[in-house]
C-alpha atoms as a PDB file:
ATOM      1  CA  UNK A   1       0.000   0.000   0.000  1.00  0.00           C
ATOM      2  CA  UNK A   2       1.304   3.388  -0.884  1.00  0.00           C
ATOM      3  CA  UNK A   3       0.382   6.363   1.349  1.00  0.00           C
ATOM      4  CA  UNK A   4       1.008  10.298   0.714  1.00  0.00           C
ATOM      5  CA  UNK A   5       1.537  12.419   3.959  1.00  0.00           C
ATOM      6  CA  UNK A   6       0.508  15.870   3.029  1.00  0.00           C
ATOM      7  CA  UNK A   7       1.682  18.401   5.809  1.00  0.00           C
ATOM      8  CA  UNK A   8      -0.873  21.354   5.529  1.00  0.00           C
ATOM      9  CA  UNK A   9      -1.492  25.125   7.152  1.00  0.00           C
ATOM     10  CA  UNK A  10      -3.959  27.642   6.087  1.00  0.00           C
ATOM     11  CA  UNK A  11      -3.561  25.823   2.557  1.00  0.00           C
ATOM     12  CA  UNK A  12      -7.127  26.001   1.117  1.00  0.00           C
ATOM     13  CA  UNK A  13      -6.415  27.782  -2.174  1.00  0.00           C
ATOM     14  CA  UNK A  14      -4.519  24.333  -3.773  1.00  0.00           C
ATOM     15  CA  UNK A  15      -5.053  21.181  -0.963  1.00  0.00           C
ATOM     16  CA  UNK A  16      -8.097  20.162  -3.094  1.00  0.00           C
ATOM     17  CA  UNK A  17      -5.903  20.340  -6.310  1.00  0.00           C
ATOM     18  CA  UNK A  18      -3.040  18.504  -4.866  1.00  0.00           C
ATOM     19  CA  UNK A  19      -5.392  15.502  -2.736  1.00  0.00           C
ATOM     20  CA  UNK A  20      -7.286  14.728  -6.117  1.00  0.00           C
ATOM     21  CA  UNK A  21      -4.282  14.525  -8.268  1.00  0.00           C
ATOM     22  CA  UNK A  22      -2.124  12.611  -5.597  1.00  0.00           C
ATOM     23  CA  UNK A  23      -4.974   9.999  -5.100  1.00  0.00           C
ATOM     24  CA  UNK A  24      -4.357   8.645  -8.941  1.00  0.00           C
ATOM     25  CA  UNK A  25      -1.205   7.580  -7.651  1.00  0.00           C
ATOM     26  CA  UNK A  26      -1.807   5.703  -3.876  1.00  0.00           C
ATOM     27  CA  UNK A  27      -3.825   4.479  -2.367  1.00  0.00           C
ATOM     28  CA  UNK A  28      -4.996   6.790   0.708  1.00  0.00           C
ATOM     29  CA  UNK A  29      -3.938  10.226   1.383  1.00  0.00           C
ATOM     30  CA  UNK A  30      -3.463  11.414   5.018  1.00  0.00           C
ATOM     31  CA  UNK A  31      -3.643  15.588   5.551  1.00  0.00           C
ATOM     32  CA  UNK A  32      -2.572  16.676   8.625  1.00  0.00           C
ATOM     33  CA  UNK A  33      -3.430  19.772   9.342  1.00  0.00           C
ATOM     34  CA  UNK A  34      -1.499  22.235  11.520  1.00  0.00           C
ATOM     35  CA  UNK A  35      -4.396  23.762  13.308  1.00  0.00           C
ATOM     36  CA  UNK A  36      -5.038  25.671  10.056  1.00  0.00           C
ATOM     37  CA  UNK A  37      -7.342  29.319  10.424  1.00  0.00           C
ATOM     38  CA  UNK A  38      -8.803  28.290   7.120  1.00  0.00           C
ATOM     39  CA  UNK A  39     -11.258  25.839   5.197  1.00  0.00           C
ATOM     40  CA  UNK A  40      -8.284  23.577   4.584  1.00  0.00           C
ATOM     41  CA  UNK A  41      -9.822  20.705   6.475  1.00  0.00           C
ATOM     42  CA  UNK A  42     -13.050  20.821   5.053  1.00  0.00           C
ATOM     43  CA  UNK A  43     -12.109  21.045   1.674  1.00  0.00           C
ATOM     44  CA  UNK A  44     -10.004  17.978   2.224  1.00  0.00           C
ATOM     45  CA  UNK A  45     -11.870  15.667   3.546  1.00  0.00           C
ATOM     46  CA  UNK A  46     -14.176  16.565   1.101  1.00  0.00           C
ATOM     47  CA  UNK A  47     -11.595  15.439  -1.889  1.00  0.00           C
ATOM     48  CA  UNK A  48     -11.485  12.542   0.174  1.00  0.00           C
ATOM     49  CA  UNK A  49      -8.631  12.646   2.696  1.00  0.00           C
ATOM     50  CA  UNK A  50      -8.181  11.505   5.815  1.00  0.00           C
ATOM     51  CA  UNK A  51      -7.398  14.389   7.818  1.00  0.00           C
ATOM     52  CA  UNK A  52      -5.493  14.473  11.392  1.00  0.00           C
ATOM     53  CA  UNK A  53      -4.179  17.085  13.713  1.00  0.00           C
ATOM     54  CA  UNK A  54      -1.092  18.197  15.043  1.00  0.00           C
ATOM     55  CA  UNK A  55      -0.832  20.515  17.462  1.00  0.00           C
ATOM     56  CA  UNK A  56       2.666  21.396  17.855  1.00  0.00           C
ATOM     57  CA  UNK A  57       3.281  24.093  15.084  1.00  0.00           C
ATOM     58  CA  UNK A  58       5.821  23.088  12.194  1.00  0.00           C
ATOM     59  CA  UNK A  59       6.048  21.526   9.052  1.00  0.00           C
ATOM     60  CA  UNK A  60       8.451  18.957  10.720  1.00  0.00           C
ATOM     61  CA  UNK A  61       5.864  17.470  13.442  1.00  0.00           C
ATOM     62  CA  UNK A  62       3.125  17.606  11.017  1.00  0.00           C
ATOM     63  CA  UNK A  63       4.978  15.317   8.398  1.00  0.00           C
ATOM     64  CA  UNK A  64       6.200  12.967  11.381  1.00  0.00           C
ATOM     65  CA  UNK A  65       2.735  12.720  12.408  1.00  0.00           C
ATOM     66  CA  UNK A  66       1.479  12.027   9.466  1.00  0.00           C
ATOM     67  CA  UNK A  67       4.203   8.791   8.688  1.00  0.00           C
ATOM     68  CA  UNK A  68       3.813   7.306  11.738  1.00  0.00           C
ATOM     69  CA  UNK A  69       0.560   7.599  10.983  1.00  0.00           C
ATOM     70  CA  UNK A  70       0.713   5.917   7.628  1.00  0.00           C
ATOM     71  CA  UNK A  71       3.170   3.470   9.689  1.00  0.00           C
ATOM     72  CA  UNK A  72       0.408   2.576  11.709  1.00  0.00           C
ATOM     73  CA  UNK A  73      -1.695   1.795   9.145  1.00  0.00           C
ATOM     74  CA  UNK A  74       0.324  -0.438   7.555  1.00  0.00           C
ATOM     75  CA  UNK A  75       1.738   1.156   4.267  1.00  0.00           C
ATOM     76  CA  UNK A  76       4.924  -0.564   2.278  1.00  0.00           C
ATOM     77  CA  UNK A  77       5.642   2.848   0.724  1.00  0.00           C
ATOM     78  CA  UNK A  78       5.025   6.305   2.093  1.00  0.00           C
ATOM     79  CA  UNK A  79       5.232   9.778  -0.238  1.00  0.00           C
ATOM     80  CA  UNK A  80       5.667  13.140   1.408  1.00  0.00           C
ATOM     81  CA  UNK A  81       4.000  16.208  -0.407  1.00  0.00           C
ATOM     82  CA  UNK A  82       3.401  19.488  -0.276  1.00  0.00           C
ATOM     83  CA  UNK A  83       0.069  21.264   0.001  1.00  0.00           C
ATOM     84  CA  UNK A  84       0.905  24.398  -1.756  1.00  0.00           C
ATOM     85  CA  UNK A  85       1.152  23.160  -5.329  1.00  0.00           C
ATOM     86  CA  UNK A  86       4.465  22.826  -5.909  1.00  0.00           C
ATOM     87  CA  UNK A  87       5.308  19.762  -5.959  1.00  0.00           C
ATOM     88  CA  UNK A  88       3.612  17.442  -9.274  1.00  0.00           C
ATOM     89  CA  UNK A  89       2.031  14.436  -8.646  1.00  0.00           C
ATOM     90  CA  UNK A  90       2.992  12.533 -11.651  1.00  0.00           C
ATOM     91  CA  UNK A  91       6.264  12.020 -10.183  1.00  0.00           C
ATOM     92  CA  UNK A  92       5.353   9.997  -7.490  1.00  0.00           C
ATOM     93  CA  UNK A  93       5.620   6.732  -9.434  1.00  0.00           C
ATOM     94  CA  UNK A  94       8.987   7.828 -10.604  1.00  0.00           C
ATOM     95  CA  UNK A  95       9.990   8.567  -6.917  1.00  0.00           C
ATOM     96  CA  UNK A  96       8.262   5.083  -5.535  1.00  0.00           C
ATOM     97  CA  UNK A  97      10.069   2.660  -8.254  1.00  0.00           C
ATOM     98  CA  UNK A  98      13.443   1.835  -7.107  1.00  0.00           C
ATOM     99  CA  UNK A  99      11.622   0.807  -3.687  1.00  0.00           C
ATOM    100  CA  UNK A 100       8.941  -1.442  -4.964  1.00  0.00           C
ATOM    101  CA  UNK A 101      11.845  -2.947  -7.546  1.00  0.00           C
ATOM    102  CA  UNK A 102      13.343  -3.025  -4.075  1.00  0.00           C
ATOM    103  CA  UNK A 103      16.259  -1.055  -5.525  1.00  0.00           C
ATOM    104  CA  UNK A 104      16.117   1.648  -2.496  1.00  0.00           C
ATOM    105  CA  UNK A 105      15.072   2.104   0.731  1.00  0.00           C
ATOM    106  CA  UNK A 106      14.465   6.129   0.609  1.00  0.00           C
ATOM    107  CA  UNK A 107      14.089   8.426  -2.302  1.00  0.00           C
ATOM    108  CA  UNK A 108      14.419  11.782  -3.084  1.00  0.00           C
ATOM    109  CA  UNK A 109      13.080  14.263  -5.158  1.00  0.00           C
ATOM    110  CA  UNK A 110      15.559  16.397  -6.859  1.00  0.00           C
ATOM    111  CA  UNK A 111      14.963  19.746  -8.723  1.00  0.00           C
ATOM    112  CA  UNK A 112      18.132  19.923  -9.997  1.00  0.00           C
ATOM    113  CA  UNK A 113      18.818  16.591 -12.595  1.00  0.00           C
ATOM    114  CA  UNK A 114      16.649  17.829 -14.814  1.00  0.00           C
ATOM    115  CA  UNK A 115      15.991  21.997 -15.606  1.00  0.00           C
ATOM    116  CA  UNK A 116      13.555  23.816 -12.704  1.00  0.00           C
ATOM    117  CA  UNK A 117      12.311  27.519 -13.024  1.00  0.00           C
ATOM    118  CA  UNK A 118      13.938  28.543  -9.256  1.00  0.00           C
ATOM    119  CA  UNK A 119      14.281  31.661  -7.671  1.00  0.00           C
ATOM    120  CA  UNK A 120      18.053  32.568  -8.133  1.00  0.00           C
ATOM    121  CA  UNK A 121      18.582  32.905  -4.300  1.00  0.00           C
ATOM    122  CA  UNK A 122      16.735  29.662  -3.428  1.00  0.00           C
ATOM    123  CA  UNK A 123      19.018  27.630  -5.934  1.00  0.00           C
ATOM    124  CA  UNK A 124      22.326  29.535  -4.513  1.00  0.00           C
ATOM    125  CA  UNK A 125      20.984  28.648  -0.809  1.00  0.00           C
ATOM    126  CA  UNK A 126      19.741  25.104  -2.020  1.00  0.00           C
ATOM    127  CA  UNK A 127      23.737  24.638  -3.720  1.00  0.00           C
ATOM    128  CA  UNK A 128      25.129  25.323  -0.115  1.00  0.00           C
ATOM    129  CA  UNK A 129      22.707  23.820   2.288  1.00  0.00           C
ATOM    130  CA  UNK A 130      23.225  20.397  -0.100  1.00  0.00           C
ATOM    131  CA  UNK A 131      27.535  20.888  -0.237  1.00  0.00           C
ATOM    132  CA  UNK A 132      27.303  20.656   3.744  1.00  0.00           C
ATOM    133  CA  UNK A 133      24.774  17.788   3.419  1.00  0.00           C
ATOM    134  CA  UNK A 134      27.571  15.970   1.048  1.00  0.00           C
ATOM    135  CA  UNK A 135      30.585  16.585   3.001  1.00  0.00           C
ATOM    136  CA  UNK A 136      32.436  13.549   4.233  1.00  0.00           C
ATOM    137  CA  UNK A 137      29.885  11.150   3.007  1.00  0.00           C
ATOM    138  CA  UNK A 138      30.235   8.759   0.189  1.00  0.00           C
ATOM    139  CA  UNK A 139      26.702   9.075  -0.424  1.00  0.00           C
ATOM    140  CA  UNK A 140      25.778  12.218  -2.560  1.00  0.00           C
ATOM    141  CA  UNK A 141      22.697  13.894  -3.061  1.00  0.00           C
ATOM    142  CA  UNK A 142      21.678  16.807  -5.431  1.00  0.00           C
ATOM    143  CA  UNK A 143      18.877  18.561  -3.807  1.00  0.00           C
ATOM    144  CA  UNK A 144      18.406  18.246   0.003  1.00  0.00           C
ATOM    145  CA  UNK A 145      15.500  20.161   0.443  1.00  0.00           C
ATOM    146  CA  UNK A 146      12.978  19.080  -2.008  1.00  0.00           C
ATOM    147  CA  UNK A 147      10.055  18.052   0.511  1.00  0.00           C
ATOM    148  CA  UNK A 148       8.958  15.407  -2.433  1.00  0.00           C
ATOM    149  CA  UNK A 149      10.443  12.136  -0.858  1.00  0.00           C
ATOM    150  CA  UNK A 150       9.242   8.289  -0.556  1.00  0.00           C
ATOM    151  CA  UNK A 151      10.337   5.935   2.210  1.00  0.00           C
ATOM    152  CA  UNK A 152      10.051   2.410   2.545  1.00  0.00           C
ATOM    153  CA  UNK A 153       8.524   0.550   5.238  1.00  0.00           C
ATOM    154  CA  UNK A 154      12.034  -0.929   6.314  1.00  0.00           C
ATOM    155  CA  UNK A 155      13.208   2.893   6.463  1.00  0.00           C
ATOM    156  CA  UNK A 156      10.335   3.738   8.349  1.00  0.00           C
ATOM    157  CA  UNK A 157      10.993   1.030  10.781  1.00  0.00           C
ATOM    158  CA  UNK A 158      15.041   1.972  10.972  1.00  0.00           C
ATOM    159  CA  UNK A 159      14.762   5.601  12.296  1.00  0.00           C
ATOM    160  CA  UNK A 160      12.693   7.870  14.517  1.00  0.00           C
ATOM    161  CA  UNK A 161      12.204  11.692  13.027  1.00  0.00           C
ATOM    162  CA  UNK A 162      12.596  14.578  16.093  1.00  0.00           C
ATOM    163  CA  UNK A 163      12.737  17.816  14.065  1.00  0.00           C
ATOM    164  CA  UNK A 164       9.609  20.199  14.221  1.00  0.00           C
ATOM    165  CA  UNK A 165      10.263  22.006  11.728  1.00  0.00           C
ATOM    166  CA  UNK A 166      11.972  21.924   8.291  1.00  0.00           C
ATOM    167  CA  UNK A 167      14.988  20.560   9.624  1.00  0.00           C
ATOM    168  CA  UNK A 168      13.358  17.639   9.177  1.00  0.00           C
ATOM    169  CA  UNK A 169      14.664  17.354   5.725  1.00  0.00           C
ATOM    170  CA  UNK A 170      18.365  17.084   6.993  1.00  0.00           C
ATOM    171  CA  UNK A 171      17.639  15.193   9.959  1.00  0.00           C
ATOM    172  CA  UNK A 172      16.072  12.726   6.941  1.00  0.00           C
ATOM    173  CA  UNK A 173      19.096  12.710   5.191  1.00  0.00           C
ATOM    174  CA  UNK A 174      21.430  12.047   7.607  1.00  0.00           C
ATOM    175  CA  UNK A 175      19.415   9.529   9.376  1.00  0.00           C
ATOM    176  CA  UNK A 176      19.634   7.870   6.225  1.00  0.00           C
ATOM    177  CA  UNK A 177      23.358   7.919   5.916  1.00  0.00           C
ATOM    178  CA  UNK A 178      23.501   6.900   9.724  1.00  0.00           C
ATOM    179  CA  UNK A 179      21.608   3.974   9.189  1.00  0.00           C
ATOM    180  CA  UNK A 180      23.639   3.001   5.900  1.00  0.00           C
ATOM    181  CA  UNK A 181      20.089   2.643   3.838  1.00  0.00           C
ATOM    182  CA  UNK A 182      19.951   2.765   0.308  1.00  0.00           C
ATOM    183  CA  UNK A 183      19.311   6.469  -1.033  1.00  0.00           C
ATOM    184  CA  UNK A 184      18.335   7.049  -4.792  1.00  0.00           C
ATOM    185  CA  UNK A 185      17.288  10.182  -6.497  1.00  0.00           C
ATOM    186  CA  UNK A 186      14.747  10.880  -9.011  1.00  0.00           C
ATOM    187  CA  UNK A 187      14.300  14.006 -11.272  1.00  0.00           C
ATOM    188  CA  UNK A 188      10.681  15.560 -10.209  1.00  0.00           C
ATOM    189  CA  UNK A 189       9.187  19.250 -11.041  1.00  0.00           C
ATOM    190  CA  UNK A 190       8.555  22.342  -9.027  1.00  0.00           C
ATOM    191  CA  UNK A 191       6.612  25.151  -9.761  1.00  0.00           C
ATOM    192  CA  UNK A 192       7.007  28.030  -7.702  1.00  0.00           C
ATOM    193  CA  UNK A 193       3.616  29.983  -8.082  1.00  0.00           C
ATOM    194  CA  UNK A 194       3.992  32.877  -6.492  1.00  0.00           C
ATOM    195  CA  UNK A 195       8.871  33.490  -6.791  1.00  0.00           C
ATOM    196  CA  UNK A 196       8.203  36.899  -4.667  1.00  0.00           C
ATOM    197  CA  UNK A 197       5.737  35.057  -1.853  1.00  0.00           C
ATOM    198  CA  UNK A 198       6.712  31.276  -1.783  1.00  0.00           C
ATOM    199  CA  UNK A 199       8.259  31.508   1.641  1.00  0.00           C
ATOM    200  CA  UNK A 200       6.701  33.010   5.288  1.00  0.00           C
ATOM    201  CA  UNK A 201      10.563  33.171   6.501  1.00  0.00           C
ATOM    202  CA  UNK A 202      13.634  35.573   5.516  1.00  0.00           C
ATOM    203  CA  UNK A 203      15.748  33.042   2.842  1.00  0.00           C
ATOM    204  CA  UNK A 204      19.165  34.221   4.560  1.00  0.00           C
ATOM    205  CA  UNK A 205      17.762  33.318   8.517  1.00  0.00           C
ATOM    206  CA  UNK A 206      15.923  30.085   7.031  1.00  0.00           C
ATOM    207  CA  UNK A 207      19.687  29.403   5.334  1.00  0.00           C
ATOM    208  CA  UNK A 208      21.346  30.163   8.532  1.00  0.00           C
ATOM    209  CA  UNK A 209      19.032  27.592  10.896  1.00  0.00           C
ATOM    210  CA  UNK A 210      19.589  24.756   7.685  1.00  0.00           C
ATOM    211  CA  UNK A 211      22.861  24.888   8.101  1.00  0.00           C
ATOM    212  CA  UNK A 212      22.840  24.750  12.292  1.00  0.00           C
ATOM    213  CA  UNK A 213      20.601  22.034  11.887  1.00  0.00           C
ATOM    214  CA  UNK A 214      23.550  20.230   9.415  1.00  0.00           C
ATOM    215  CA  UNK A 215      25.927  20.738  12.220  1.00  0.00           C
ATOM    216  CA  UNK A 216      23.696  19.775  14.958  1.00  0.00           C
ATOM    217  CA  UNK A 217      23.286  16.151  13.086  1.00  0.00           C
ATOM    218  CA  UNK A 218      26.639  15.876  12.377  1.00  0.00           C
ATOM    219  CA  UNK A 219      27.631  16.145  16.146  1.00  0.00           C
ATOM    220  CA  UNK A 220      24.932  14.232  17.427  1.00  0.00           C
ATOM    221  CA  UNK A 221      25.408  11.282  14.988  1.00  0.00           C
ATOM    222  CA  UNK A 222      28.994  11.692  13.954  1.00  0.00           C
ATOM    223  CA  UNK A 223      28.332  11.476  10.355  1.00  0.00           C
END
């Protein structure tokens, strides 16, 4: 069974969009919702989603919740997506193939094997953020913050997730390496709908905690 996670807040304009075109490739779709202001659980459940809470703030505990949910229910294959649009879902059968050929044991999403429209200081802060990912490991990735990912039920079962927030994309990574799994890459789209307004948070301080959160994962599990 293949589950998408699909971490949401105050995400009504596109979660509809996104649940209907994700559900041609799984086989359930689990929103959790952040304690969104909006009508982003109601329009969700009404495209058919099962839709959770999570109270502590952060895209982080939302998308843990949300796999351990998934975990619980029993899936071989679990796809995290964004709510915003961004992300298409006709790449998640690219992204879940190398585990159900049993070729991986995560996946990521990368923006950056094939061309992507980015904002030019995203892609600069994206280069960087990924170089400290890659240092000292033997294991190389491209892209270490696209939020399109798939993990398999063995991965699921090797490592716990702690980050709240979007350090949870690191803390992925590394866990990953820690745990000597078997990490593949996939070329996958991104559309960035609005380049001025696609982030709440100040790219340079958002760069600056990404890159605290590399070091903090580094120390704490000498990787």
């Amino acid at each position: 069974m293949i589950v998408a996670v699909i971490p949401a807040y105050n995400e009504e304009k596109y979660i509809r969009e996104v649940i209907l075109e994700t559900f041609k490739y799984v086989d359930a779709v689990i929103v959790v919702d952040n304690c969104s202001k909006d009508k982003t659980v109601r329009i969700s459940e009404g495209a058919g989603a099962m839709v959770i809470t999570e109270y502590i703030q952060g895209a982080g505990a939302a998308t843990n919740r949300g796999m351990q949910m998934a975990k619980a229910m029993g899936a071989d294959v679990v796809v995290t997506i964004d709510a915003d649009g961004q992300h298409n879902p006709m790449d998640i059968p690219r992204l879940v193939e190398p585990i159900l050929k049993n070729d991986a044991d995560v996946v990521f999403g990368s923006r950056f094997i094939n061309q992507n429209v980015i904002p030019s200081y995203r892609k600069f802060g994206i280069k960087i953020i990924t170089l400290c990912c890659n240092l000292y490991s033997n294991n190389w990735v491209t892209d270490a913050q696209c939020g399109l990912r798939a993990f398999s039920k063995f991965a699921l079962n090797t490592f716990s997730l702690e980050e709240k927030d979007y350090g949870i994309m690191i803390e992925e990574i590394m866990k990953a390496k820690k745990f000597y799994l078997r990490i593949a890459e996939v070329p996958v789209q991104c559309l960035y709908r609005g380049l001025k307004s696609d982030s709440s948070m100040n790219p340079i301080k958002q760069g600056i905690i990404t890159l605290l959160c590399i070091l903090k994962w580094r120390l704490k599990l000498g990787v």
